[in-house]
Protein backbone atom coordinates (compact mmCIF):
# COMPACT_ATOMS: atom_id res chain seq x y z
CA UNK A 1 -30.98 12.80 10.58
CA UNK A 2 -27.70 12.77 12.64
CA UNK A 3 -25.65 15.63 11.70
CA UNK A 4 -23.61 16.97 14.74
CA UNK A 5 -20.61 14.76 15.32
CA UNK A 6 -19.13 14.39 18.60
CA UNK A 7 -15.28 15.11 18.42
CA UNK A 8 -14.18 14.73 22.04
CA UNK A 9 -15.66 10.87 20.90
CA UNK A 10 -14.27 10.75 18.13
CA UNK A 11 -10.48 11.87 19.37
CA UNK A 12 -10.49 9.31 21.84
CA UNK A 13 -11.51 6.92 18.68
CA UNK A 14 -8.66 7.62 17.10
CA UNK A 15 -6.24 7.66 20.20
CA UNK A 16 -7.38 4.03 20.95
CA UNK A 17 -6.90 3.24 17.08
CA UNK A 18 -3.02 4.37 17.82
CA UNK A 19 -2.94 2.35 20.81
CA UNK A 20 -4.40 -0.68 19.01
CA UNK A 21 -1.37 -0.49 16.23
CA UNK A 22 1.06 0.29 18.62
CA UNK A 23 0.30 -2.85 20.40
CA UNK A 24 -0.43 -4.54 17.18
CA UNK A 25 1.38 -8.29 16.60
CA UNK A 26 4.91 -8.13 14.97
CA UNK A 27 5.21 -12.06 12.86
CA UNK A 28 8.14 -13.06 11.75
CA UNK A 29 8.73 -12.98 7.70
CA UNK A 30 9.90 -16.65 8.44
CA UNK A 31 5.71 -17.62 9.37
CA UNK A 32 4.76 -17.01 5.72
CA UNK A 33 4.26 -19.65 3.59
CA UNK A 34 7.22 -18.62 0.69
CA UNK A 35 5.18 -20.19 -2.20
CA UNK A 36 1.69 -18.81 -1.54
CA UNK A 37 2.64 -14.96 -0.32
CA UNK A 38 3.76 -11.84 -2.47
CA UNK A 39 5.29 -8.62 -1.33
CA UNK A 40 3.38 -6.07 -3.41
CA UNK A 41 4.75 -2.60 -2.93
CA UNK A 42 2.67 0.26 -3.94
CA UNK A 43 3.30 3.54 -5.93
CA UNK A 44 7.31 3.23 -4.22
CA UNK A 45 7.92 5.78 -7.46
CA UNK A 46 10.26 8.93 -7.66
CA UNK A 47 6.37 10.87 -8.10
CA UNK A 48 5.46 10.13 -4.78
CA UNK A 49 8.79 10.18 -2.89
CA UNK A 50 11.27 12.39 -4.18
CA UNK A 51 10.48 14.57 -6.75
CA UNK A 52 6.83 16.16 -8.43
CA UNK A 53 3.58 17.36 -7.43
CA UNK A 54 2.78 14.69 -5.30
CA UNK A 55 6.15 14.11 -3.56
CA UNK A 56 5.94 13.75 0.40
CA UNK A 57 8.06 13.25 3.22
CA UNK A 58 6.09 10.89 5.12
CA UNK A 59 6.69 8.59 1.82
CA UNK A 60 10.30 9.73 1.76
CA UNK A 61 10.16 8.51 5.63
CA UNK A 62 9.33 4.61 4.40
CA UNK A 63 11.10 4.57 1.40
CA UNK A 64 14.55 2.84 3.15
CA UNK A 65 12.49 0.54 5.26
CA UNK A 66 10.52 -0.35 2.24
CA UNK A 67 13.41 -1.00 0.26
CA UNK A 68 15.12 -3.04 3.49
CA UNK A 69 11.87 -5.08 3.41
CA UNK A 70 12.09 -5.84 0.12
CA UNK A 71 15.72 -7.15 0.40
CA UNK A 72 14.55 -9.81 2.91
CA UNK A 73 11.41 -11.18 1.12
CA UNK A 74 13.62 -11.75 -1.73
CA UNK A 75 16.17 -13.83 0.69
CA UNK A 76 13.77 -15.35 1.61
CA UNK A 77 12.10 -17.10 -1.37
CA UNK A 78 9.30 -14.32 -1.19
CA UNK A 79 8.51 -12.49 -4.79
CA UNK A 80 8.01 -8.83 -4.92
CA UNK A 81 5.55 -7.21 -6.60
CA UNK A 82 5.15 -3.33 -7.93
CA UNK A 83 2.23 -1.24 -8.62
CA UNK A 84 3.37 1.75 -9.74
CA UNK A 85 1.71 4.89 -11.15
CA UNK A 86 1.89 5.53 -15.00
CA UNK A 87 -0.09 7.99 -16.35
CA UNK A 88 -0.89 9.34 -20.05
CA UNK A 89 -0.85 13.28 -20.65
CA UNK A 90 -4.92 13.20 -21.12
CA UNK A 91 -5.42 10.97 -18.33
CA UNK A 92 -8.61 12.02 -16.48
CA UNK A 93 -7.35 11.58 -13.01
CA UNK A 94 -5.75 14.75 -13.23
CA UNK A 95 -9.18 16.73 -13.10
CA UNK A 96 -9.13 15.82 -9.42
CA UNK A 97 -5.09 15.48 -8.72
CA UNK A 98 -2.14 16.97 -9.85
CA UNK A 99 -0.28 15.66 -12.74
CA UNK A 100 2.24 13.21 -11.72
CA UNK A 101 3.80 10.09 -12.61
CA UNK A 102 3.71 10.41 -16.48
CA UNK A 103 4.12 7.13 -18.25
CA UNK A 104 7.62 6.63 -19.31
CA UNK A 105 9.17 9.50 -16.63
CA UNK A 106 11.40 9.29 -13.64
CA UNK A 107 8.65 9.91 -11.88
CA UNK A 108 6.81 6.94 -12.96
CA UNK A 109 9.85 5.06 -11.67
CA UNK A 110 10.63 2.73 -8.62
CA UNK A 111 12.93 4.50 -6.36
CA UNK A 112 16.48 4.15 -6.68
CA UNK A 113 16.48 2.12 -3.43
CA UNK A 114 13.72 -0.06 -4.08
CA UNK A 115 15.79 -1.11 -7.58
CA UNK A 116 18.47 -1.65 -6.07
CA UNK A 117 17.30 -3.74 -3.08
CA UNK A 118 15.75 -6.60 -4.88
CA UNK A 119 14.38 -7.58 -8.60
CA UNK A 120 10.37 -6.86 -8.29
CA UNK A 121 7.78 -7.49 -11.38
CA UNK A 122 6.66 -4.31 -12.29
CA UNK A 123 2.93 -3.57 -13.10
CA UNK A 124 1.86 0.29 -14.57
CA UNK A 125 -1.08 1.42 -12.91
CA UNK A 126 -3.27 3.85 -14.64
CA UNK A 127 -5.78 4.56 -11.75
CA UNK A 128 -5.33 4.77 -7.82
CA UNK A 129 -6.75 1.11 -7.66
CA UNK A 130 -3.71 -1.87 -8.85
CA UNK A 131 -6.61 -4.41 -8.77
CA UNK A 132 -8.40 -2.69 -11.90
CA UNK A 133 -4.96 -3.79 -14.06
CA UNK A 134 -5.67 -7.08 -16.23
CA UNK A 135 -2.36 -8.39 -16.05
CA UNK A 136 -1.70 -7.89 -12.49
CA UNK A 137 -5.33 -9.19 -11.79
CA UNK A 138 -4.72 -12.21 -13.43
CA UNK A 139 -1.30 -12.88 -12.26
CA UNK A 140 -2.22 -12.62 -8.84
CA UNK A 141 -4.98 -15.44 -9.66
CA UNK A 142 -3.27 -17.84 -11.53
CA UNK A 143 -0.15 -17.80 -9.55
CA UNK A 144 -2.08 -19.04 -6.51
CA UNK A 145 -0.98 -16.68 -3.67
CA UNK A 146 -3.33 -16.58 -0.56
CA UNK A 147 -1.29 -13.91 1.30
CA UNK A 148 -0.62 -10.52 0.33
CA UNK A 149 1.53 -8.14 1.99
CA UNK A 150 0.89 -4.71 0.95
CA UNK A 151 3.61 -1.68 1.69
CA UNK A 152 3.75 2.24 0.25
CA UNK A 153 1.53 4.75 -0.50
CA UNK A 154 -1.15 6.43 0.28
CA UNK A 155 -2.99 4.15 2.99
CA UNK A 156 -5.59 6.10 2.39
CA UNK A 157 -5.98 5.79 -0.84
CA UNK A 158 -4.09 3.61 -3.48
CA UNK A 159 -3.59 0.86 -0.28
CA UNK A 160 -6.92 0.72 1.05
CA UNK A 161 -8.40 0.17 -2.41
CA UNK A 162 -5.83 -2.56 -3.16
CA UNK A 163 -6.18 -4.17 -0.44
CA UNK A 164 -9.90 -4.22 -0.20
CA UNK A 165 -10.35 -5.15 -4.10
CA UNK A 166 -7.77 -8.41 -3.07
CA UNK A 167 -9.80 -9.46 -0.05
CA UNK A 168 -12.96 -9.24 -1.92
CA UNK A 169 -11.89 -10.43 -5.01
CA UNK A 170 -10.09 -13.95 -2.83
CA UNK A 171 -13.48 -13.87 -1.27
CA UNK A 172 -15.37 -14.28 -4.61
CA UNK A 173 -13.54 -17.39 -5.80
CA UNK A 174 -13.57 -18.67 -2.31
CA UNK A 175 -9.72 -18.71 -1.69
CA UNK A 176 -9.03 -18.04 1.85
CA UNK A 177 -6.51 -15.63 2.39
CA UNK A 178 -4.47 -13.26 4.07
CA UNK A 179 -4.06 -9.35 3.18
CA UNK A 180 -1.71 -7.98 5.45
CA UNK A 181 -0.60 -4.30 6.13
CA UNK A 182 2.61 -3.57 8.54
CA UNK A 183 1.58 -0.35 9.75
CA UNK A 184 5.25 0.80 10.00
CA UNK A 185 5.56 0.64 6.06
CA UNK A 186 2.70 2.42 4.99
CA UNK A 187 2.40 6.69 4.43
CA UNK A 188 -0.17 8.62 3.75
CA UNK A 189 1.30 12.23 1.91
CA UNK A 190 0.49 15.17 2.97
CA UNK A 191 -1.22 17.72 0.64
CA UNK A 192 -2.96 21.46 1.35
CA UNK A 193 -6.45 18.74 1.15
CA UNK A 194 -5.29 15.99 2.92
CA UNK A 195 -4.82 15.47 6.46
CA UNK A 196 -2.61 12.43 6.28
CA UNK A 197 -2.32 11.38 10.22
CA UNK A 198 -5.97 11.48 10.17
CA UNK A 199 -6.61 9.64 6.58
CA UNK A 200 -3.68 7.06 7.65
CA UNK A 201 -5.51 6.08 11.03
CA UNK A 202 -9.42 5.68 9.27
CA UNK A 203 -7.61 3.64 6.59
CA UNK A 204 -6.06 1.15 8.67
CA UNK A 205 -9.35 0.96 10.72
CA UNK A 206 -11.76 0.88 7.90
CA UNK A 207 -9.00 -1.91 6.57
CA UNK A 208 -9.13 -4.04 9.73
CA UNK A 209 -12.92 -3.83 9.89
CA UNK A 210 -12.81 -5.64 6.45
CA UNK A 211 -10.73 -8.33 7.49
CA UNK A 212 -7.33 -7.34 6.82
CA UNK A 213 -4.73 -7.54 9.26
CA UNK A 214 -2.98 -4.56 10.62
CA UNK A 215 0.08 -5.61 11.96
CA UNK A 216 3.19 -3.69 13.35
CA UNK A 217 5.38 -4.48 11.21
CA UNK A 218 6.93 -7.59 10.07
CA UNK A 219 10.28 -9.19 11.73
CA UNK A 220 13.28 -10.95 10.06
């Protein structure tokens, strides 16, 4: 059984990862079919950006762009989406996390920024993966979008599992599609567990080697 890793392999892994983004395509917003593609921006809430246990600066860091984003998909035709965190006081998830984002707090809240940038549908999520929500799940489906473009927080955790669960779940009813991730307006926090440069560069690989596209960012 192999045990012993190699890191010095494993560094340069990740180094050519970075290169590979870096170098990643940057489309234009104007490519995207307007009727068949949805902006979904994930956990964009006061609990993860500004305020509470689970508050980071490397979310803080996207939260503008996000926002900025958000005001062009809206120009242009594009509908935004929100998955955002909403907790009860007994919920489970906080025998393995911090409590944060309590349903019906400021912290469960889209960012001042975000709200002000452009009207998105909000959805409450109650666990770290959107997809498990019925109404969200089924609005996705019966409006008919094919491409999904995924910003916010944490890549390596509430993004991956989003955007895995869409690819698979596209893949199921045999609708092709698109899941893409601009690498510029993702963030992965960074707690006294998590190593968030690391967990943010094995997310977007793991992504890509699932068929979602990790792009640069995306262009106006």
């Amino acid at each position: 059984m192999k045990t012993k890793k190699d890191f010095k392999a494993i560094v340069k892994d990740f180094e050519k990862i970075n290169k590979n983004i870096e170098a990643a395509p940057q489309p234009a917003l104007s490519e995207f079919d307007i009727s068949k593609t949805v902006h979904i921006a994930v956990d964009m809430v006061n609990g993860f950006v500004k305020e509470g246990a689970l508050a980071s600066k490397e979310v803080l860091a996207i939260n503008d762009d996000v926002a900025l984003f958000a005001a062009k998909c809206e120009k242009a035709g594009i509908k935004n989406y929100a998955l955002c965190d909403s907790h009860p006081a007994e919920c489970t998830e906080f025998l393995t996390y911090p409590v944060h984002c309590l349903a019906g707090s400021r912290e469960s809240e889209l960012t001042d920024e975000l709200k002000n940038a452009a009207n998105f549908k909000v959805f409450p999520k109650l666990s770290v993966n959107g997809w498990l929500e019925e109404e969200f799940r089924k609005d996705i489906i019966d409006s008919g979008f094919d491409t999904f473009i995924i910003t916010g927080d944490c890549t390596d955790m509430c993004v991956i599992q989003l955007a895995l669960s869409l690819k698979s779940a596209m893949n199921r009813i045999n609708r092709p599609s698109r899941v893409v991730i601009p690498a510029g307006l993702v963030a992965t926090c960074s707690l006294p567990s998590r190593l968030p440069e690391t967990g943010e560069l094995a997310a977007l690989l793991i992504m890509q080697t699932n068929g979602i596209e990790i792009v640069k960012n995306i262009v106006s």
